[in-house]
C-alpha atoms as a PDB file:
ATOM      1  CA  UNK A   1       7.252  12.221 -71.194  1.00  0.00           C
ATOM      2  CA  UNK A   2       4.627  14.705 -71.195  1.00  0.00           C
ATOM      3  CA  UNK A   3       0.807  13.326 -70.953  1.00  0.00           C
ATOM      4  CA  UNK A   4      -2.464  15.755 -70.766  1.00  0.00           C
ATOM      5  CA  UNK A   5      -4.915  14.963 -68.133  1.00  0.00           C
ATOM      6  CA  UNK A   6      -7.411  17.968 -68.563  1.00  0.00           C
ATOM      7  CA  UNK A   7      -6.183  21.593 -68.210  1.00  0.00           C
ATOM      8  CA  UNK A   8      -2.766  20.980 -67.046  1.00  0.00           C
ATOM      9  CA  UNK A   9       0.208  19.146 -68.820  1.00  0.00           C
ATOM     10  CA  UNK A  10       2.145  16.626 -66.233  1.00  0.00           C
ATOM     11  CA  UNK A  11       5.571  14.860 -66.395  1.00  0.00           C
ATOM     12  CA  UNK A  12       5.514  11.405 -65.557  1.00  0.00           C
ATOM     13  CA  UNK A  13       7.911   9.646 -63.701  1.00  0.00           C
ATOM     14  CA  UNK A  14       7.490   6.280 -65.121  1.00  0.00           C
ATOM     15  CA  UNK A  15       8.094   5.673 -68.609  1.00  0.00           C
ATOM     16  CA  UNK A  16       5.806   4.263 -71.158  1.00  0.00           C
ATOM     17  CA  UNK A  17       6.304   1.063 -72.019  1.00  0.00           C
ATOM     18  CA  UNK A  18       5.691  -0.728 -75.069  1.00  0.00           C
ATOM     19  CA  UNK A  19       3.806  -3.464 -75.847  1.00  0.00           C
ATOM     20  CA  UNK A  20       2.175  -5.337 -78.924  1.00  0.00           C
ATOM     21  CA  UNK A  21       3.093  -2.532 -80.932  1.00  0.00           C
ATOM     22  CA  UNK A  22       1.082  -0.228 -78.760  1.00  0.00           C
ATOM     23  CA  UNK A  23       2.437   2.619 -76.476  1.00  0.00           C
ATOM     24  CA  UNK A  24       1.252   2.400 -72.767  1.00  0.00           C
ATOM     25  CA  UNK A  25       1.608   5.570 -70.841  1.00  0.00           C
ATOM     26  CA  UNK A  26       1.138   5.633 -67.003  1.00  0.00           C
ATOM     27  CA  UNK A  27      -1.852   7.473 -65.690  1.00  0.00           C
ATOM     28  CA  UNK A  28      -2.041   6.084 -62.090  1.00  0.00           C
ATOM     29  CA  UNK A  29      -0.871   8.292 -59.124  1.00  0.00           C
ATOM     30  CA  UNK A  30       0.820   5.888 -56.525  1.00  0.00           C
ATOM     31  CA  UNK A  31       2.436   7.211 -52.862  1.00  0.00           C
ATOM     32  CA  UNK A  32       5.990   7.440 -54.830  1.00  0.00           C
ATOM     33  CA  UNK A  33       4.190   9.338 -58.117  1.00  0.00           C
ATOM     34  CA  UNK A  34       2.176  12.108 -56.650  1.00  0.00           C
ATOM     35  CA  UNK A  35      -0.019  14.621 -58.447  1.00  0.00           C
ATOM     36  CA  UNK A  36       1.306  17.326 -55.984  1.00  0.00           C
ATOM     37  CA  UNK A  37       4.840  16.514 -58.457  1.00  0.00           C
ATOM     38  CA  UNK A  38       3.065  18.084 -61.313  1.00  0.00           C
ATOM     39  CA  UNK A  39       1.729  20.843 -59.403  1.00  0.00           C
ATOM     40  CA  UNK A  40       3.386  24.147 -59.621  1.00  0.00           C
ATOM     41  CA  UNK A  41       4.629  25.243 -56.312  1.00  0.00           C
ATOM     42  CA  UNK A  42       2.597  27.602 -54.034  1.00  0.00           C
ATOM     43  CA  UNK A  43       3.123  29.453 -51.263  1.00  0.00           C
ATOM     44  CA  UNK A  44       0.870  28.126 -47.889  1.00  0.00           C
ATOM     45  CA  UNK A  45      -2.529  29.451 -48.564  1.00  0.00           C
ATOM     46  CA  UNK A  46      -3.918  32.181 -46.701  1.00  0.00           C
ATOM     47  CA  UNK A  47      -6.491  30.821 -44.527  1.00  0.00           C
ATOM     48  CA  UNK A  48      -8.190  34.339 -43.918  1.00  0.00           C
ATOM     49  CA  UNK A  49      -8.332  34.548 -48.018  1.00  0.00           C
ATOM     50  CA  UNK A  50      -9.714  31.572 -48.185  1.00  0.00           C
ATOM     51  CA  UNK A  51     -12.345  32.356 -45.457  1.00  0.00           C
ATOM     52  CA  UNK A  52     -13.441  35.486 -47.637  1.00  0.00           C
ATOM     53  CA  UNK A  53     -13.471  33.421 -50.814  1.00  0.00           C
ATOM     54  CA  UNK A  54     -15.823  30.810 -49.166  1.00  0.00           C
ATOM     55  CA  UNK A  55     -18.117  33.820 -48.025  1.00  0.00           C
ATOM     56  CA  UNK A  56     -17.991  34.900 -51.729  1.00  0.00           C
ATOM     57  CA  UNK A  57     -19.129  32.311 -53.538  1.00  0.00           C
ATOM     58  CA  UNK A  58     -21.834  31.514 -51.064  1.00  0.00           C
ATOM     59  CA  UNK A  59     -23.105  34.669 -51.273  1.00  0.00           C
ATOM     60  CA  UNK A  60     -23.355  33.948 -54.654  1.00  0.00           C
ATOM     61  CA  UNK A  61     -24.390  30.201 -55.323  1.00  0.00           C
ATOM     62  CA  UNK A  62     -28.230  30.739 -54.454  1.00  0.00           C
ATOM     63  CA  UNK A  63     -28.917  32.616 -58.035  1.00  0.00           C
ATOM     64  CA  UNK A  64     -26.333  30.456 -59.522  1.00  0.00           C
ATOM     65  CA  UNK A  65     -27.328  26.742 -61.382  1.00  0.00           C
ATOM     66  CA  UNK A  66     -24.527  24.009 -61.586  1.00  0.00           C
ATOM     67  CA  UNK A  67     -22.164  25.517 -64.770  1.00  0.00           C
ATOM     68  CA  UNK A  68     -22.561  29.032 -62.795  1.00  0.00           C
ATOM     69  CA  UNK A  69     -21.327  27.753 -59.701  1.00  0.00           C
ATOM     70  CA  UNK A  70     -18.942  26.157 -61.251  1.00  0.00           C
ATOM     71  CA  UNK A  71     -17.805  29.202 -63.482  1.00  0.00           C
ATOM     72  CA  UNK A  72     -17.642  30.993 -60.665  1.00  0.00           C
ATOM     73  CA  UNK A  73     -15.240  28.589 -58.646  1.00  0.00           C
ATOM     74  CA  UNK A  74     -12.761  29.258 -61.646  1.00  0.00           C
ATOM     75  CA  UNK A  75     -12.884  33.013 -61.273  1.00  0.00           C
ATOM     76  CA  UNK A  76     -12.817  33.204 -57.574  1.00  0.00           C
ATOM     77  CA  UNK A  77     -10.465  30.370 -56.873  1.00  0.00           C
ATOM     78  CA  UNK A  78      -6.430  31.038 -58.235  1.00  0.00           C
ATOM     79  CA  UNK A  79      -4.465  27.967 -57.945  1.00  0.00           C
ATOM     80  CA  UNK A  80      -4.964  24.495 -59.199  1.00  0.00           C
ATOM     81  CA  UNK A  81      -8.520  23.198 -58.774  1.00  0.00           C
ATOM     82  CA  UNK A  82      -9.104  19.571 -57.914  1.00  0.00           C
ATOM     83  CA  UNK A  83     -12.750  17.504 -58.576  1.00  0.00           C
ATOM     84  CA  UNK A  84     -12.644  14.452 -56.988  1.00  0.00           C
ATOM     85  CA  UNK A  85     -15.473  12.002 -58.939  1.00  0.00           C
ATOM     86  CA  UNK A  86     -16.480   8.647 -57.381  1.00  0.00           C
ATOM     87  CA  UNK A  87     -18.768   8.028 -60.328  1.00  0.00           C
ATOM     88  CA  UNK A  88     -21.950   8.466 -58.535  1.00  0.00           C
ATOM     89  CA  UNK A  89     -24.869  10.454 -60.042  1.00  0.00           C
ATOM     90  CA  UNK A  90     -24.020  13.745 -58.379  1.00  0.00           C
ATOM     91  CA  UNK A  91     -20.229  13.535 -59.117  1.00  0.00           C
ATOM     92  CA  UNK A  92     -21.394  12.606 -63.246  1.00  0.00           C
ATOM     93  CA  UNK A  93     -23.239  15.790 -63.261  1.00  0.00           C
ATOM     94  CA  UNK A  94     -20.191  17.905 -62.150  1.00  0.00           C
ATOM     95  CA  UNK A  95     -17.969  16.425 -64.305  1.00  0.00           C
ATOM     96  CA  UNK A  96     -20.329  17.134 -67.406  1.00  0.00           C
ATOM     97  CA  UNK A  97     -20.461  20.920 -66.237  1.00  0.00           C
ATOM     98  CA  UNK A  98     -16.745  20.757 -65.907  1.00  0.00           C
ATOM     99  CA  UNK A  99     -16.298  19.201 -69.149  1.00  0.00           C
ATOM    100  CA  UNK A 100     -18.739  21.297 -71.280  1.00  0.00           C
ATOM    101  CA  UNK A 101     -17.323  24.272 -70.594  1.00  0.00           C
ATOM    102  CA  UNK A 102     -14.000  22.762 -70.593  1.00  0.00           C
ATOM    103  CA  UNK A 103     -12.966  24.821 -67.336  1.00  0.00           C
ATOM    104  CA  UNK A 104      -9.858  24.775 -65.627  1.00  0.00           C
ATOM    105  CA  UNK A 105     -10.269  21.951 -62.754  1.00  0.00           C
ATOM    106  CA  UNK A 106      -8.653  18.354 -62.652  1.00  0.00           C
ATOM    107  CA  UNK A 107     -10.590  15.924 -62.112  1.00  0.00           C
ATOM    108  CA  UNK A 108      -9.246  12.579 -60.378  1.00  0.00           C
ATOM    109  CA  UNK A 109     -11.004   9.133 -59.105  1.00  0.00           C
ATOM    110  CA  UNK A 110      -9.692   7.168 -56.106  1.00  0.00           C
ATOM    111  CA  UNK A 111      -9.197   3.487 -57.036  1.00  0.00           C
ATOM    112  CA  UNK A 112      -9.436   2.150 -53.939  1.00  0.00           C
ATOM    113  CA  UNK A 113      -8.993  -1.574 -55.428  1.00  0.00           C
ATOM    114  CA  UNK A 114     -12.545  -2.730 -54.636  1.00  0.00           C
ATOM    115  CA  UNK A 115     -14.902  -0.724 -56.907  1.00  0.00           C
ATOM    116  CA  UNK A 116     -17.922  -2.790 -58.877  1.00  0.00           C
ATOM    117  CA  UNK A 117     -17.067  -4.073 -62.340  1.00  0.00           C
ATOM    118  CA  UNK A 118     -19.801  -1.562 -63.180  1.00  0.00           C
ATOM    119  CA  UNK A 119     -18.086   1.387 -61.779  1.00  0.00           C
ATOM    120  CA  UNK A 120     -14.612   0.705 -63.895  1.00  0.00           C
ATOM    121  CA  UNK A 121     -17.470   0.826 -67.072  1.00  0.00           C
ATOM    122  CA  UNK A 122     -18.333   4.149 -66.474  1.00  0.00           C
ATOM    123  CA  UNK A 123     -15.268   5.561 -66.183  1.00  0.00           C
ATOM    124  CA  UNK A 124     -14.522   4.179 -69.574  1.00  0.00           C
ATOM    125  CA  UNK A 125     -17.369   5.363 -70.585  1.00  0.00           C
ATOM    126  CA  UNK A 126     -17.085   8.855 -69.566  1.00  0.00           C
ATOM    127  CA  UNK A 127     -13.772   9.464 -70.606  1.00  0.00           C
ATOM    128  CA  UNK A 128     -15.152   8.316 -73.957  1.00  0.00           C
ATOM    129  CA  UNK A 129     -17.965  10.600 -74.014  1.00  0.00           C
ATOM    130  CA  UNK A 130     -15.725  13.453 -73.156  1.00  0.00           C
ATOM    131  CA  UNK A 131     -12.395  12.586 -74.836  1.00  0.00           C
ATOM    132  CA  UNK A 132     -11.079  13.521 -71.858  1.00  0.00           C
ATOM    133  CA  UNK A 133      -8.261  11.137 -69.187  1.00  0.00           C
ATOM    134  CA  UNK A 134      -9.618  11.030 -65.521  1.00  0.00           C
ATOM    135  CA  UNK A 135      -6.244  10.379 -63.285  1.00  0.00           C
ATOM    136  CA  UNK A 136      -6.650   7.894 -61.060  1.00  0.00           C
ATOM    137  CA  UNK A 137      -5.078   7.484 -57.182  1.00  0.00           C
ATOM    138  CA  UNK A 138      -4.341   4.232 -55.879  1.00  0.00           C
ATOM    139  CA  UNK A 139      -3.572   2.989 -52.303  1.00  0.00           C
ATOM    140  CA  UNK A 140      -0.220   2.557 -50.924  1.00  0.00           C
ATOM    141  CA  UNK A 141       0.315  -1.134 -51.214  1.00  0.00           C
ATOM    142  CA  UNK A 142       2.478  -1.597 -48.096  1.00  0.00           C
ATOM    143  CA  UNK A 143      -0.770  -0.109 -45.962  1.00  0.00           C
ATOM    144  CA  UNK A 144      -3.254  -2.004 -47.966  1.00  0.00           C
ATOM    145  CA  UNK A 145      -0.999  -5.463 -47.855  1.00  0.00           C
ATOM    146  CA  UNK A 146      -0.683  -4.909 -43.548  1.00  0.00           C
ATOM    147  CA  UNK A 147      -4.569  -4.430 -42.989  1.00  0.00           C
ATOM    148  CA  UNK A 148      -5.061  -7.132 -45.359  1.00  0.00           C
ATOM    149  CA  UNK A 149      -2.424  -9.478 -43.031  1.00  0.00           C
ATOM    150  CA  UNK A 150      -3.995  -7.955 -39.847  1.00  0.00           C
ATOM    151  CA  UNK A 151      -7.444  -8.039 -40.339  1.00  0.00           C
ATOM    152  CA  UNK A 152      -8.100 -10.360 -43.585  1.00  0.00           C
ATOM    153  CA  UNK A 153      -9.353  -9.084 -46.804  1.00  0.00           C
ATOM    154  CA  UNK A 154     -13.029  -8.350 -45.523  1.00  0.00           C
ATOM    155  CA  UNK A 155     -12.139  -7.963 -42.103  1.00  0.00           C
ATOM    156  CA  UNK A 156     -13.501  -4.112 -41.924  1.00  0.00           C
ATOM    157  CA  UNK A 157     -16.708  -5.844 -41.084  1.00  0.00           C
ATOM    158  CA  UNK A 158     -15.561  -6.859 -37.569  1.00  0.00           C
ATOM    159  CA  UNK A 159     -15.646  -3.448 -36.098  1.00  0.00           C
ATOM    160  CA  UNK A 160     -16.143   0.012 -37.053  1.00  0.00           C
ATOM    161  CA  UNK A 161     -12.708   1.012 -36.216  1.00  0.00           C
ATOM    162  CA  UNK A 162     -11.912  -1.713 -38.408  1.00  0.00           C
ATOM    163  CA  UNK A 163     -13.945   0.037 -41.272  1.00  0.00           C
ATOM    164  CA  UNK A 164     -12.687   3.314 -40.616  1.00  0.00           C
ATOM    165  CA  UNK A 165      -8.705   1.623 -40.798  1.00  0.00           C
ATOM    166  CA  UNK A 166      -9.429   0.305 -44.229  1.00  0.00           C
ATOM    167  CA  UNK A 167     -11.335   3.384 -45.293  1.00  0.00           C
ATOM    168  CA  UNK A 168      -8.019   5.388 -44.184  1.00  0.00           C
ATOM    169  CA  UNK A 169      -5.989   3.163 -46.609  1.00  0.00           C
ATOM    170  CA  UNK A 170      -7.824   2.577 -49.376  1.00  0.00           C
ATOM    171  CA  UNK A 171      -9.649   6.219 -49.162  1.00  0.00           C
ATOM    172  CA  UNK A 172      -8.922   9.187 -47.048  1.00  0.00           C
ATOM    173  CA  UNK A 173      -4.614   8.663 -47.405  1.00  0.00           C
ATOM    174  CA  UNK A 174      -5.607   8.723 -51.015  1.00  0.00           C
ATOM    175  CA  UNK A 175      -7.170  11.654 -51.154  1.00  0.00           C
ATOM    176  CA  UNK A 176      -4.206  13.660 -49.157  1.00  0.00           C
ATOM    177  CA  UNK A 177      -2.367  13.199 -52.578  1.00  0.00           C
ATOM    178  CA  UNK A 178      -5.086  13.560 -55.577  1.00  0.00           C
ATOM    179  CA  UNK A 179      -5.392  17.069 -53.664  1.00  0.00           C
ATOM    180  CA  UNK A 180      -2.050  17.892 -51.951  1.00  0.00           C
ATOM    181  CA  UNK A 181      -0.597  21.589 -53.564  1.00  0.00           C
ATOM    182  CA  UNK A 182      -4.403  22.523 -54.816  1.00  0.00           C
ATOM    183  CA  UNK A 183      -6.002  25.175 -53.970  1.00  0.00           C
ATOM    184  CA  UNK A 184      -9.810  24.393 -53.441  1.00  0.00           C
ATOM    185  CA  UNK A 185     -11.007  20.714 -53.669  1.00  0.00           C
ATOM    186  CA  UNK A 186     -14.929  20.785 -55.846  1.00  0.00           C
ATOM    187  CA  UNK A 187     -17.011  17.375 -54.295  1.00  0.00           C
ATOM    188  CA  UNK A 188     -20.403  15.896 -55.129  1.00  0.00           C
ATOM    189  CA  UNK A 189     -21.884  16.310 -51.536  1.00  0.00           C
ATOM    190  CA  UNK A 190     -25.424  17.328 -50.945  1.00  0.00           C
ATOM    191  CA  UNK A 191     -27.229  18.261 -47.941  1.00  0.00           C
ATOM    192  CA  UNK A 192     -30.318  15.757 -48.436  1.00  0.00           C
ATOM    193  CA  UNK A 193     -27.725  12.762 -48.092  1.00  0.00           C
ATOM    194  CA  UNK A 194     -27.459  12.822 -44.445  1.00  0.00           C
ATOM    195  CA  UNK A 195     -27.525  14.365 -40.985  1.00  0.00           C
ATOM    196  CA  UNK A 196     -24.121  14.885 -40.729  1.00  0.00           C
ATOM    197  CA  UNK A 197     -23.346  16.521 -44.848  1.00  0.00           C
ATOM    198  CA  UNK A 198     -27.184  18.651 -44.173  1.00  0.00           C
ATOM    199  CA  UNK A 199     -24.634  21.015 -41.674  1.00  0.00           C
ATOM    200  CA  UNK A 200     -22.076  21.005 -44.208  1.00  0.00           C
ATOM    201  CA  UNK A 201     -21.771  24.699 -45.714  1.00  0.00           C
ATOM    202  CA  UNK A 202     -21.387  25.335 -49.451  1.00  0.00           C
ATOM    203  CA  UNK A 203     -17.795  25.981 -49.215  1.00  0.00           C
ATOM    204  CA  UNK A 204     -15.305  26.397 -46.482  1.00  0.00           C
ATOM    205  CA  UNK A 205     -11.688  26.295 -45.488  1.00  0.00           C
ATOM    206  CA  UNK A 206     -10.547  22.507 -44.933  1.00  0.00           C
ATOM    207  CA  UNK A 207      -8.001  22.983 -42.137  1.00  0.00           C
ATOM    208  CA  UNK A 208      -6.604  19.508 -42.586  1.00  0.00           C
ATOM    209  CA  UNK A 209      -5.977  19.898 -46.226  1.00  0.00           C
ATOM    210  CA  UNK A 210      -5.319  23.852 -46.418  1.00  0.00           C
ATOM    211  CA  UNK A 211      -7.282  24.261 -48.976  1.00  0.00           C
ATOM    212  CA  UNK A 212     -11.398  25.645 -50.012  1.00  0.00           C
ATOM    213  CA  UNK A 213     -13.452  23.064 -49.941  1.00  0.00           C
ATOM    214  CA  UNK A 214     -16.770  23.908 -52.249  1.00  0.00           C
ATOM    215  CA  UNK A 215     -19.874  21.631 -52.682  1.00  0.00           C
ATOM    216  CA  UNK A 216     -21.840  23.216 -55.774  1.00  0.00           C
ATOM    217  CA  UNK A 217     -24.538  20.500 -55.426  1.00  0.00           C
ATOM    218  CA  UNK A 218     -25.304  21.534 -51.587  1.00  0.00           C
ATOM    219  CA  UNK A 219     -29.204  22.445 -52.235  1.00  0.00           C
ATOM    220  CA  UNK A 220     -30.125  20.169 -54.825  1.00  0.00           C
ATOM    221  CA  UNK A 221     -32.268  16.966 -54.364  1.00  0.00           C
ATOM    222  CA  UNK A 222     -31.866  13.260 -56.105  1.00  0.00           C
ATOM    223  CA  UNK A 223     -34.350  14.351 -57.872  1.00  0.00           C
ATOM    224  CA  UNK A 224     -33.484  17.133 -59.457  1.00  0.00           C
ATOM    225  CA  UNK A 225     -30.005  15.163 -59.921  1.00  0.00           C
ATOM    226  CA  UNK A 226     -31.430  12.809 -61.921  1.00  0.00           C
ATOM    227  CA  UNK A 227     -33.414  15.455 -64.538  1.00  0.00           C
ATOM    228  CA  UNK A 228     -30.486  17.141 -65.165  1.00  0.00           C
ATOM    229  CA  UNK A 229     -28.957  13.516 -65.501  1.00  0.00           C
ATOM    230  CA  UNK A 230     -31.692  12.491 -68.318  1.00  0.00           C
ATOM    231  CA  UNK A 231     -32.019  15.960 -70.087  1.00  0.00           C
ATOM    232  CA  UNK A 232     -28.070  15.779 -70.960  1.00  0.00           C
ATOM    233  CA  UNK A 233     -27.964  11.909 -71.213  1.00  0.00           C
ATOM    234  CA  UNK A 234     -25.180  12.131 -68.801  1.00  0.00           C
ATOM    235  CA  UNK A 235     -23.725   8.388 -68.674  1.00  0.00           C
ATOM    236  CA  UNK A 236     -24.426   7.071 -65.325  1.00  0.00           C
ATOM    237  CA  UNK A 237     -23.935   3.792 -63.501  1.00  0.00           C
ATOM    238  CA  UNK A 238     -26.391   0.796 -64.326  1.00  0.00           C
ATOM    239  CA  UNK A 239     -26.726   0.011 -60.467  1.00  0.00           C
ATOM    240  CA  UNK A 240     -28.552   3.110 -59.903  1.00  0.00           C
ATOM    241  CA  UNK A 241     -31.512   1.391 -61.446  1.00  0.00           C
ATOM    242  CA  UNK A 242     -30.974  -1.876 -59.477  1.00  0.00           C
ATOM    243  CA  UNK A 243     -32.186   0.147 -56.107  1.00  0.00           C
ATOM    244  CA  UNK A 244     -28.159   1.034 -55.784  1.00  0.00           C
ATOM    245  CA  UNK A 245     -28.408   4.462 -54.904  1.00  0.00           C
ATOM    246  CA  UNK A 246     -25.260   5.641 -53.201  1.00  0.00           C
ATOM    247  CA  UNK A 247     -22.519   3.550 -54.604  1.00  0.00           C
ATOM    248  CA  UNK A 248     -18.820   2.910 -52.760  1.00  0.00           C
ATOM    249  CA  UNK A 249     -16.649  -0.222 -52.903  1.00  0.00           C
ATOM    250  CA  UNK A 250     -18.634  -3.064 -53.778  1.00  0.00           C
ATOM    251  CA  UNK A 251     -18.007  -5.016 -50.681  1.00  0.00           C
ATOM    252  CA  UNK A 252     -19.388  -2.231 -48.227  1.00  0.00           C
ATOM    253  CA  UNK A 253     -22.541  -1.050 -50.544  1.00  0.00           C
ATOM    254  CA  UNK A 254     -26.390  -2.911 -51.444  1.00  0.00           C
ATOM    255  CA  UNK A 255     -29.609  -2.046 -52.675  1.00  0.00           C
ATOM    256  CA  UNK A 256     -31.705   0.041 -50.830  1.00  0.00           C
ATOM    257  CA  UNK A 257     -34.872  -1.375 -48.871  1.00  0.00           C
ATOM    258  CA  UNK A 258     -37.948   0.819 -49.498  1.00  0.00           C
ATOM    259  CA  UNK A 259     -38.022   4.077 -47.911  1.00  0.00           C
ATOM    260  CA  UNK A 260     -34.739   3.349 -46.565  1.00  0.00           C
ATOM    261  CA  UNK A 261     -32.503   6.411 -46.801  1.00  0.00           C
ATOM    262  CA  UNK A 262     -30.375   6.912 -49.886  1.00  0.00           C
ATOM    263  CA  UNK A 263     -27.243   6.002 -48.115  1.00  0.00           C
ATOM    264  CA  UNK A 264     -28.729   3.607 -45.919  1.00  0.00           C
ATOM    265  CA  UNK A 265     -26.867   0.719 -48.110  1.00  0.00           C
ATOM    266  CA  UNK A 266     -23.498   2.057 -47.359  1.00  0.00           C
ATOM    267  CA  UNK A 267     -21.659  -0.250 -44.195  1.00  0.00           C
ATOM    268  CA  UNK A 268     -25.504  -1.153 -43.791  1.00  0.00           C
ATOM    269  CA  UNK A 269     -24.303  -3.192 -40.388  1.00  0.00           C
ATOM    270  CA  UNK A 270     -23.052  -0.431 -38.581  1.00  0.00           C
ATOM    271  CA  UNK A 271     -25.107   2.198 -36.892  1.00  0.00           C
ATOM    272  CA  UNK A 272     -26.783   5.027 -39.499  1.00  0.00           C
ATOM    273  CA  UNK A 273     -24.417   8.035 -37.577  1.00  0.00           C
ATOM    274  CA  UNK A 274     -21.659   6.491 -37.843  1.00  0.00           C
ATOM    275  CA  UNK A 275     -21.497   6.040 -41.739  1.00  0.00           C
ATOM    276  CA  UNK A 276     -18.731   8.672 -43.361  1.00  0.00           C
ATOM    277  CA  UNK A 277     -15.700   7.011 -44.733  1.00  0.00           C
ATOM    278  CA  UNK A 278     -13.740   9.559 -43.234  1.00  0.00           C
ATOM    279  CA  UNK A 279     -13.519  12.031 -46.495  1.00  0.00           C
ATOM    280  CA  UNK A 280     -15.926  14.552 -45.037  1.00  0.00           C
ATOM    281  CA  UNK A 281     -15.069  13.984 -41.340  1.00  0.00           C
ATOM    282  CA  UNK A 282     -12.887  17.039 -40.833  1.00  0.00           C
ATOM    283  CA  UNK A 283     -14.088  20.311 -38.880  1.00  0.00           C
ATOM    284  CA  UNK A 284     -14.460  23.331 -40.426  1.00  0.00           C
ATOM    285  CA  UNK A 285     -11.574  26.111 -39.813  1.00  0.00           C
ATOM    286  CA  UNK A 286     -13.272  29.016 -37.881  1.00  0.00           C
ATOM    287  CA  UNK A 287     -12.906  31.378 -39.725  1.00  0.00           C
ATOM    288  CA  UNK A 288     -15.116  29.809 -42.395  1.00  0.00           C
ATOM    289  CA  UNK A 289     -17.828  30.301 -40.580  1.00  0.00           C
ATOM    290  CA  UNK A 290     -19.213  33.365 -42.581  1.00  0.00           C
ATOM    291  CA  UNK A 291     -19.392  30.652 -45.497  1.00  0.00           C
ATOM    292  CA  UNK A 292     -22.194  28.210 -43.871  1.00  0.00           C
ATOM    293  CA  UNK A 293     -24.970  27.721 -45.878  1.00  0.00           C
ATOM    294  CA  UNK A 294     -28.066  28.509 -43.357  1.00  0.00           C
ATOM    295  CA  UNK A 295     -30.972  28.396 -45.879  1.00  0.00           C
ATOM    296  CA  UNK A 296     -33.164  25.189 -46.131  1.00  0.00           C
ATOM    297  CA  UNK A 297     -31.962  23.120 -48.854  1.00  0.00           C
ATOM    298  CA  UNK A 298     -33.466  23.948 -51.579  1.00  0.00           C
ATOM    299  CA  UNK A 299     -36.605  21.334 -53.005  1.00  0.00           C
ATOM    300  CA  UNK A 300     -37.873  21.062 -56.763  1.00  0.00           C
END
């Protein structure tokens, strides 16, 4: 069985079933169905080529707005290109540059089992808008059954080790497949989110992952986010307006206070440096460091 996800035409492993005269086809990666199956097979990236690419396109992403940078990705990167969308506003903008100009890049969700309602909406609703299937990754459900056992089904909130161990299995072992066998890995991060992503570079080699790591939306503010958001009546999540402005499992996010940070409702009891979920945790590889981004982010 054959099923088109975006650029690229997988073989499932499971077969559709049927049911009330309808035909259900599989769309969910699990630990046994990996997207790294689909993937042709590469060679182990050259970390030194992927140094120089980084370089490249930061060179280049200053004069470039979001469907250049994105454009230019696609030329500079050759192997399969993953986007990984959360839903959030700056991951909705992405995937409408991907989409409109129908370029060459996967794009994949992780279902970590614990999203809003609200969340699930808009990725019906964007796959509507675009006509286009957004593959989802799951947890394992042997890890996510043992923390559950250990620790109780909200029992991240007893310690941040606890957090990160439930982040690990519903999130960041995730994420090793949606990207395994790619060759650069797109994400929504901004500089104006945080301490810790403001020293992030615009694209670098991942040394965990072996891949290029690029983050088109480095320089840009909310603000400027949510114009492009309105001028292209991009669909976006209805929390947003109800003071929700960084949005993760539903469990682990609120409302912002006023002139509380934008991810200040994000594990809100645990100290403000200590809140990544472990996606963006991973040094840099050296020789990236030609590709950090040293200009102030860039303000409307």
């Amino acid at each position: 069985m054959m099923f088109f996800f975006g650029p690229k035409t997988f073989h499932l492993r499971k077969k559709p079933s049927i049911s009330g005269g309808r035909v259900h086809i599989p769309s969910v990666v699990t630990a046994q169905n990996s997207l790294a199956d689909h993937r042709p097979a590469t060679r182990s990236p050259d970390l030194q080529a992927l140094g120089a690419t980084a370089a490249r396109l930061t060179a280049r992403f200053k004069a470039l707005d979001l469907f250049e940078r994105l454009a230019a990705i696609c030329n500079e990167v050759h192997g399969v290109i993953v986007f990984t969308t959360s839903f959030g506003l700056e991951d909705q903008v992405i995937a409408h540059a991907i989409l409109a100009q129908n370029l060459a890049v996967e794009i994949v969700t992780l279902d970590t089992g614990r999203l809003f309602p609200e969340t699930h909406q808009l990725w019906a609703e964007t796959e509507q808008r675009y006509g286009r299937r957004i593959c989802a990754v799951v947890p394992e459900h042997g890890a996510v059954e043992a923390f559950v056992a250990q620790h109780s089904i909200d029992g991240f909130r007893s310690s941040v080790e606890a957090r990160r161990a439930c982040c690990g299995v519903r999130k960041v072992e995730p994420l090793g497949r949606a990207i395994a066998g790619a060759a650069a890995w797109i994400t929504g991060v901004r500089a104006e989110q945080s301490m810790d992503r403001a020293a992030m570079p615009y694209a670098e080699v991942d040394p965990l992952h072996h891949l290029l790591k690029v983050n088109p939306l480095l320089d840009w503010t909310r603000s400027r986010v949510v114009d492009l958001v309105r001028a292209h009546r991009i669909p976006s999540n209805p929390l947003h307006d109800r003071g929700f402005l960084s949005i993760g499992c539903a469990p682990c996010t609120r409302a912002v206070k006023p002139g509380e940070s934008e991810r200040a409702g994000r594990w809100w009891w645990e100290q403000e440096e200590k809140k990544e979920c472990g996606l963006h945790s991973h040094p840099a590889w050296p020789g990236a460091s030609l590709a950090i981004a040293t200009d102030p982010a860039h303000k409307d």
